[in-house]
Protein backbone atom coordinates (compact mmCIF):
# COMPACT_ATOMS: atom_id res chain seq x y z
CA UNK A 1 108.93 148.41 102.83
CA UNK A 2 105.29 148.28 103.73
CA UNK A 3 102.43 148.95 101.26
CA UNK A 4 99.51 151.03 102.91
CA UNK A 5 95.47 150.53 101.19
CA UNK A 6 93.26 152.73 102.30
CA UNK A 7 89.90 151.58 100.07
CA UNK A 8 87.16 153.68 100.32
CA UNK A 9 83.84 154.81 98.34
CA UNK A 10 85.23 157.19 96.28
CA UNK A 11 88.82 157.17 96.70
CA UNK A 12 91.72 154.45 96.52
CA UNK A 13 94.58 155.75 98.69
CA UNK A 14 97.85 153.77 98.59
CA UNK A 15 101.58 154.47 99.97
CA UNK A 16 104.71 152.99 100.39
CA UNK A 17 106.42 153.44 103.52
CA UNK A 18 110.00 152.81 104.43
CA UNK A 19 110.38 152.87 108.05
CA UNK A 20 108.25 155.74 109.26
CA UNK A 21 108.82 157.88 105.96
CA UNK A 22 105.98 158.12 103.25
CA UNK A 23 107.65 157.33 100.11
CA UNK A 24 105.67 157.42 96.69
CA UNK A 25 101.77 157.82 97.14
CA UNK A 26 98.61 157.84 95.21
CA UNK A 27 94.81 158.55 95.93
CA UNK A 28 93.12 157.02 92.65
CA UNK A 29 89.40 156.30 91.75
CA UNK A 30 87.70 153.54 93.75
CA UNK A 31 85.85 151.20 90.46
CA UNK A 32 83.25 148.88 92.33
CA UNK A 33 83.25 146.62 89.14
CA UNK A 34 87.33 145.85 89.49
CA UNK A 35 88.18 142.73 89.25
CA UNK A 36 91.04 140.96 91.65
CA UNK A 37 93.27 140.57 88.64
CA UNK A 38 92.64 144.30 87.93
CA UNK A 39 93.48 145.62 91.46
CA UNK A 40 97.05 143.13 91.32
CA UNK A 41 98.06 144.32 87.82
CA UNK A 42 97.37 148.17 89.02
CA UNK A 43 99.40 147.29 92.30
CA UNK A 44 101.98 146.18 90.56
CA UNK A 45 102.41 149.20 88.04
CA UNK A 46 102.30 151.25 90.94
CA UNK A 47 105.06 149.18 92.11
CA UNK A 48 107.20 149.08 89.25
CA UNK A 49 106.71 152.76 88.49
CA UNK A 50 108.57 153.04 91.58
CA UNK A 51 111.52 150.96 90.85
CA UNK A 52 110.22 148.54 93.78
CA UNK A 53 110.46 144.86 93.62
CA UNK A 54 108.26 142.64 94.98
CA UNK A 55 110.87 140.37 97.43
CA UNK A 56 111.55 144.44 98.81
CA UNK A 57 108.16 144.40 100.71
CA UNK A 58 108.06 143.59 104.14
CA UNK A 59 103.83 143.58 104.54
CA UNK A 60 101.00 145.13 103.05
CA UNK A 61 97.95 147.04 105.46
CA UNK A 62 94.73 147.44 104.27
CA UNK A 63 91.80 149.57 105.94
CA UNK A 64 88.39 149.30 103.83
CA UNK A 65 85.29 150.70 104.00
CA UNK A 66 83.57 148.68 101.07
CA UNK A 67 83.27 145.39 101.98
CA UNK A 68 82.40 143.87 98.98
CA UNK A 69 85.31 145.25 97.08
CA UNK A 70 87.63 143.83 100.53
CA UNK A 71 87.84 140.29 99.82
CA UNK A 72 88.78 140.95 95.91
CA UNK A 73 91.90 143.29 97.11
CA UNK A 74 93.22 140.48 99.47
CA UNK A 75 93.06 138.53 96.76
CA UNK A 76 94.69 140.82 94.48
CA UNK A 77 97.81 141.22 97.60
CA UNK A 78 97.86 137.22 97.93
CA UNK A 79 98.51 136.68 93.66
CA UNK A 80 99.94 139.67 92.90
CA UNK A 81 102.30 140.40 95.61
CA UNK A 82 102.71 137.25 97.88
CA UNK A 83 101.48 139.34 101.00
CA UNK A 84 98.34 138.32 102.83
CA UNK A 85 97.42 142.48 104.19
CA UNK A 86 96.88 142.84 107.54
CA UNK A 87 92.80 143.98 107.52
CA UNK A 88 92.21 147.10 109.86
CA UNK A 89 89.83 146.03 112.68
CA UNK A 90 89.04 147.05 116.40
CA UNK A 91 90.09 143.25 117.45
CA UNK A 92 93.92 144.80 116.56
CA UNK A 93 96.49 146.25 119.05
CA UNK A 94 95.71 149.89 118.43
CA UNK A 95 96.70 152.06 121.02
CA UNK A 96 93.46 153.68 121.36
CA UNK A 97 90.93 152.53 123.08
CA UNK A 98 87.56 152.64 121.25
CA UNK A 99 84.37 153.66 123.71
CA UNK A 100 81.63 153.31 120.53
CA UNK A 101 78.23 151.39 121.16
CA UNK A 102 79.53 149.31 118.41
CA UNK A 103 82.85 149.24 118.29
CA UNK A 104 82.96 146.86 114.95
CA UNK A 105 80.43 150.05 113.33
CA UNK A 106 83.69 152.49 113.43
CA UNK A 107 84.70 152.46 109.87
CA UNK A 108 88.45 151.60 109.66
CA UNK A 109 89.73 154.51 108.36
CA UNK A 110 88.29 156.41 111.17
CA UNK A 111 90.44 154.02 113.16
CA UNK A 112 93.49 154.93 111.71
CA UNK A 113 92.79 158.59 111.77
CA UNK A 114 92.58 158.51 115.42
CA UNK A 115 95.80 156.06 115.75
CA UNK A 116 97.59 158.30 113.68
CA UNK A 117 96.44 161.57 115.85
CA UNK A 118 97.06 160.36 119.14
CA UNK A 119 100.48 159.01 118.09
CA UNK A 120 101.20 162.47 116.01
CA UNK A 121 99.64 164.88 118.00
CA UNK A 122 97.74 163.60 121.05
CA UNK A 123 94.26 164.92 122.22
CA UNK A 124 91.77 165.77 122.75
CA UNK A 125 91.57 166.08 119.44
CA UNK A 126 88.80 166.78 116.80
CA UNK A 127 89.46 165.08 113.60
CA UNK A 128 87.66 165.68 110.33
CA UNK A 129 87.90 163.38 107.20
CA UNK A 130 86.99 164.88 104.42
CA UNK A 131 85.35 162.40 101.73
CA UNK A 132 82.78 160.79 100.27
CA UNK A 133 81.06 161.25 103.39
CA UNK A 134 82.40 163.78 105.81
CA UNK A 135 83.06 162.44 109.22
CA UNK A 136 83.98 164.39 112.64
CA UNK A 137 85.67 161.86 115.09
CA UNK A 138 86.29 162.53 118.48
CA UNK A 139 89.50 161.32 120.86
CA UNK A 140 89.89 162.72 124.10
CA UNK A 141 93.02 163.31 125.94
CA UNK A 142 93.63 159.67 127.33
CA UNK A 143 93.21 158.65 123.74
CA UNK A 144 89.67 157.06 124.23
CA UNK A 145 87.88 157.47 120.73
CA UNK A 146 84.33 158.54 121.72
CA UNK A 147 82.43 158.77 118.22
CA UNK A 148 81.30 161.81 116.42
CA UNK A 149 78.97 162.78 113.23
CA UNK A 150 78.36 161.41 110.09
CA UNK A 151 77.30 164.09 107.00
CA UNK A 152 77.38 163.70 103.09
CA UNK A 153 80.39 165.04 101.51
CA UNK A 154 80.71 167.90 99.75
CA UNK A 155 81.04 166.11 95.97
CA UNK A 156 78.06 163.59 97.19
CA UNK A 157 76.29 166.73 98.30
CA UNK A 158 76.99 169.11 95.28
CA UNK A 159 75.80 165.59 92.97
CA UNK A 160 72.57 165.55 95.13
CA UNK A 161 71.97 168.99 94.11
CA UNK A 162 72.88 168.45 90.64
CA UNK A 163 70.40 165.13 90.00
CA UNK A 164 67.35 166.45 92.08
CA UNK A 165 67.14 170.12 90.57
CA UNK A 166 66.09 171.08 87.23
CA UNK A 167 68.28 174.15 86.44
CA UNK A 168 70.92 173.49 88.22
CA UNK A 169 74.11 171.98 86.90
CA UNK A 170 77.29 170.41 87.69
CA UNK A 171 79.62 172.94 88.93
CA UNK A 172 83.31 172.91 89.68
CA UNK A 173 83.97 172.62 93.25
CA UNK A 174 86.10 175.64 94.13
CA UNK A 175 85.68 178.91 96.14
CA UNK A 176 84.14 181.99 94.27
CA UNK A 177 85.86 185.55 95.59
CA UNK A 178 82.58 186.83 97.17
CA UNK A 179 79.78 184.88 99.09
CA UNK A 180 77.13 186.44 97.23
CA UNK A 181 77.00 184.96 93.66
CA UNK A 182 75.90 187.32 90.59
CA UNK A 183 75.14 184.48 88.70
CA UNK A 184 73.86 180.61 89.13
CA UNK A 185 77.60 179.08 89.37
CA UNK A 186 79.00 181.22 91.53
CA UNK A 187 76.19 181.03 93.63
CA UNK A 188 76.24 177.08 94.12
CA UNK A 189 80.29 177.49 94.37
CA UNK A 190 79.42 179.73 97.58
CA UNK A 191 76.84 177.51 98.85
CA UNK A 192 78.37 174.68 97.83
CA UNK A 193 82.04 175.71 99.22
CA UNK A 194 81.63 178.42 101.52
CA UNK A 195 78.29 177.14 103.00
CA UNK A 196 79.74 173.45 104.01
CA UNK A 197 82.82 175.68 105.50
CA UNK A 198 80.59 177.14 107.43
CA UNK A 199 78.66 173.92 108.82
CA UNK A 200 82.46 172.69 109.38
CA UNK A 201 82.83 175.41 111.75
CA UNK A 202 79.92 175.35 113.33
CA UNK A 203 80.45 171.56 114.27
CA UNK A 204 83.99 172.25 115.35
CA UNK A 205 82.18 174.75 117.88
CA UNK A 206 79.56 172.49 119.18
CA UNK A 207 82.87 169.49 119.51
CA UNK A 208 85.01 171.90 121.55
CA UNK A 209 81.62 172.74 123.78
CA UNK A 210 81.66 169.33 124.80
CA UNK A 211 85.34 168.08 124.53
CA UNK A 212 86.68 171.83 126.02
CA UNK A 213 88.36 174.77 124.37
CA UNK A 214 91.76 172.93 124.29
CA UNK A 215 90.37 170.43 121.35
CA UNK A 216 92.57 170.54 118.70
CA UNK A 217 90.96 170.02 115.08
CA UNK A 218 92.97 167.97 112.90
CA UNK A 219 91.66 167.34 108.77
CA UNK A 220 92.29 165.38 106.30
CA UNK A 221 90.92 163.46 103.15
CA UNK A 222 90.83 164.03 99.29
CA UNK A 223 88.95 167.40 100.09
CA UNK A 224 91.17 169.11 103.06
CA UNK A 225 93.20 171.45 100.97
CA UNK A 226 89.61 172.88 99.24
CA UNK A 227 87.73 172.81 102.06
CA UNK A 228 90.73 173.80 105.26
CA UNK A 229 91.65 177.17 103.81
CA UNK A 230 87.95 178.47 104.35
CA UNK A 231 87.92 177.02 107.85
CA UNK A 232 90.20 178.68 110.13
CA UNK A 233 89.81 176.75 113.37
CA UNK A 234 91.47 173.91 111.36
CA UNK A 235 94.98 173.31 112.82
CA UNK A 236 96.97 170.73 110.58
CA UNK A 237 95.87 169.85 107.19
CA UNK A 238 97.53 166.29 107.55
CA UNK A 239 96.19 164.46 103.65
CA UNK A 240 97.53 161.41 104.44
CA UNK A 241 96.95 160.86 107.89
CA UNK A 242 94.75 157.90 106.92
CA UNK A 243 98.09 156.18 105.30
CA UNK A 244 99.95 156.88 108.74
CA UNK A 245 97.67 155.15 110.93
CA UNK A 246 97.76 152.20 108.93
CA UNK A 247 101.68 152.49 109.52
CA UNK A 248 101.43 152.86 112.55
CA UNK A 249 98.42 149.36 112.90
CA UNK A 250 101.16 147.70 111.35
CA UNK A 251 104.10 148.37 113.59
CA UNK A 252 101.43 147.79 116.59
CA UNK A 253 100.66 144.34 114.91
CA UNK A 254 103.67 142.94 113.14
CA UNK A 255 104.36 139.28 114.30
């Protein structure tokens, strides 16, 4: 079986895949101040919750995009689990080829997004990853990833609004009924909600302008299902897609 860590600002996304089949999976809270020994003991719940031994796993994949908290979850793979995780990284066989200024500057997730698409689904695709910061990735038809746009996500944007206004406070993040809001929270739930569906479709626009009509637009991340129903030009809703790229790294890479 292969573990799959997808580490990230916000979010701590982890499956268990045997063969190509996602098995048990979890998106938890990322905690900056985790310890090594924290990280192993919580891999190993996870582990035992799930009637899995340790001797049963064949490798362990990691993609992170917080590179201080990297090194400690390598070391929590090496004590905890025996397994040194193969580290997501454009110097990997991965099926794509990457056509960034800066090819080390592509986070890894968005890596494994686009591995997973153009293995999944092929392009040219438009891929949106919906998390702490909301990222539009673009992979043409030949499977060359190009780039794309970076934007604050909607619970770093709706925190923003909260800390900086005076009035205003924390809302839950859900869709109100009607755009026009008769009082203060349903009026930040439709800006808030409705509004960022509405950039999200204007970007997919301006993507298929320059990529062609036939783009395909892919999401995923901890805030697809919220965000996908208000934004019909989204395809597939695919909230693990990170999780199969790594899969699919692995298989690519496996010595």
């Amino acid at each position: 079986m292969l573990l799959a860590i997808d580490l990230g600002n916000t979010n701590l996304t982890i499956g268990l895949y045997d063969g190509a089949e996602l098995g048990p999976h979890w998106r938890l809270s990322t905690d900056a101040s985790r310890m090594p020994d924290e990280y192993g003991l919580q891999l190993s719940s996870l582990l035992e919750h799930s009637h899995i031994e340790q001797h049963q796993l064949d490798g362990v994949v990691l993609s992170s995009v917080v590179p201080p908290l990297t090194s400690r979850m390598v070391e929590a793979c090496l004590r905890y689990l025996s397994e040194d995780p193969l580290i997501i990284s454009p110097d990997l066989k991965l099926g794509i080829t990457i056509e960034y200024e800066d090819p080390y500057a592509v986070g890894a997730d968005r890596i494994a997004d686009a591995v997973a698409v153009q293995t999944y689904y092929g392009g040219p695709a438009c891929i949106i990853d919906f998390g702490t910061a909301t990222t539009f990735n673009a992979l043409t038809k030949e499977g060359v990833y190009l780039g794309g746009a970076i934007t604050a996500g909607l619970g770093l944007t709706s925190e923003a609004l909260y800390a900086h206004t005076a009035k205003l406070s924390r809302v839950e993040l859900k869709a109100p009924e009607k755009v026009i809001g008769r009082n203060t929270t349903l009026a930040m739930q439709s800006g808030l909600v409705l509004g960022y569906a509405s950039m999200v479709s204007g970007m997919v626009e301006r993507f298929k302008n320059e990529m062609g009509k036939e783009t395909r637009v892919i999401a995923t991340g901890g805030l697809v299902d919220l965000i996908a129903p208000h934004v019909p030009v989204i395809e597939i809703r695919a909230p693990w897609l990170t999780l199969d790229g790594l899969r699919i790294l692995w298989e690519n890479n496996r010595k």
